[in-house]
Protein backbone atom coordinates (compact mmCIF):
# COMPACT_ATOMS: atom_id res chain seq x y z
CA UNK A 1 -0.67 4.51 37.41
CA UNK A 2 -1.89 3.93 40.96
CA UNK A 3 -2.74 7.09 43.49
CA UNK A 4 -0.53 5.45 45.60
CA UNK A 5 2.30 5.48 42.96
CA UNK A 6 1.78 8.80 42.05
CA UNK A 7 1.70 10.01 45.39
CA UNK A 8 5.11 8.06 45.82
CA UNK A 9 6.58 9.85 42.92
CA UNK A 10 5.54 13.38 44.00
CA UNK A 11 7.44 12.55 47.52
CA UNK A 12 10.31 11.41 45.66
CA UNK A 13 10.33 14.72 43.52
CA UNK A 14 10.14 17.01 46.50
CA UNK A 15 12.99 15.25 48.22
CA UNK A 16 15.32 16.56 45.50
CA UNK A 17 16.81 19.37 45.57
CA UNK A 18 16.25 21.96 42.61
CA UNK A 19 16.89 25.31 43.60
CA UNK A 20 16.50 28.00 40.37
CA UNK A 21 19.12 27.81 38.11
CA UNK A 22 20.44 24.43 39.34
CA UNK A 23 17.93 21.73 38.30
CA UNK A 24 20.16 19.34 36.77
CA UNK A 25 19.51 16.89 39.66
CA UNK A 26 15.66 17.19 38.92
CA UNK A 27 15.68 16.84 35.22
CA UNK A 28 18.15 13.60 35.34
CA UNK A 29 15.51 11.62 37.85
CA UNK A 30 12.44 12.47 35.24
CA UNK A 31 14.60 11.80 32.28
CA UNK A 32 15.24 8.07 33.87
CA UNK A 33 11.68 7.54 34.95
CA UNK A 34 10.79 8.58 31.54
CA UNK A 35 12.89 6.35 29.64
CA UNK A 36 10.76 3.42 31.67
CA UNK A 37 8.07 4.31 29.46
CA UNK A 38 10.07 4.45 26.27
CA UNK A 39 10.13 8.19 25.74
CA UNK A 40 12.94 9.44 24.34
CA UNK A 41 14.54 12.30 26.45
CA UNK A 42 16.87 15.11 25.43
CA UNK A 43 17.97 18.18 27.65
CA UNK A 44 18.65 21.25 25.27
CA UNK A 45 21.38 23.71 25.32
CA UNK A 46 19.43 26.43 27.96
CA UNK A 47 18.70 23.30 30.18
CA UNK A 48 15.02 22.41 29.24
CA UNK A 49 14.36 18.91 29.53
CA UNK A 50 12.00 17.41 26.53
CA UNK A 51 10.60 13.95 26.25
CA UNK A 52 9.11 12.76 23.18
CA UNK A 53 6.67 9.67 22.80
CA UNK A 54 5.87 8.55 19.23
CA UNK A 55 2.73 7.47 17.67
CA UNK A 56 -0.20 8.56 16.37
CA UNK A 57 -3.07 10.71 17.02
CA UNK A 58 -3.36 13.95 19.38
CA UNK A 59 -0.36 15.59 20.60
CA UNK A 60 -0.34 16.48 24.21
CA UNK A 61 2.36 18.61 26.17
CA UNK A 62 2.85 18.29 29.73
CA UNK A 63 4.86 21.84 30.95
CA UNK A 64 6.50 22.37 34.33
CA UNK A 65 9.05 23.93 36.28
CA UNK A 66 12.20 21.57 37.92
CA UNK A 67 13.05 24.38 40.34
């Protein structure tokens, strides 16, 4: 991924409204940009948003907040 497209998906994310408690908005975007790179996505009962990648080797966690 490009610095340009990366900058171009920050702006996108910041343009979205997310305000604590009310992310839903947030967590459907990544969960569709996600699924362009074959991750599986699933959005638990408390609202946290999980996307899983399958293969082998190392297992890496990205963590942030939607709000």
């Amino acid at each position: 991924m490009t610095i340009s497209k990366i900058s171009n998906l920050l702006s996108e994310l910041v343009d979205i409204p997310g305000p604590v408690g009310r992310e839903e908005e947030v967590q459907r975007y990544l969960a569709d940009k996600w699924k362009n790179f074959n991750l599986k996505t699933e959005i638990d009962k408390v609202g946290n948003l999980y996307g899983y990648l399958s293969g082998e080797g190392p297992h890496w966690a990205i963590v942030s907040h939607a709000d």
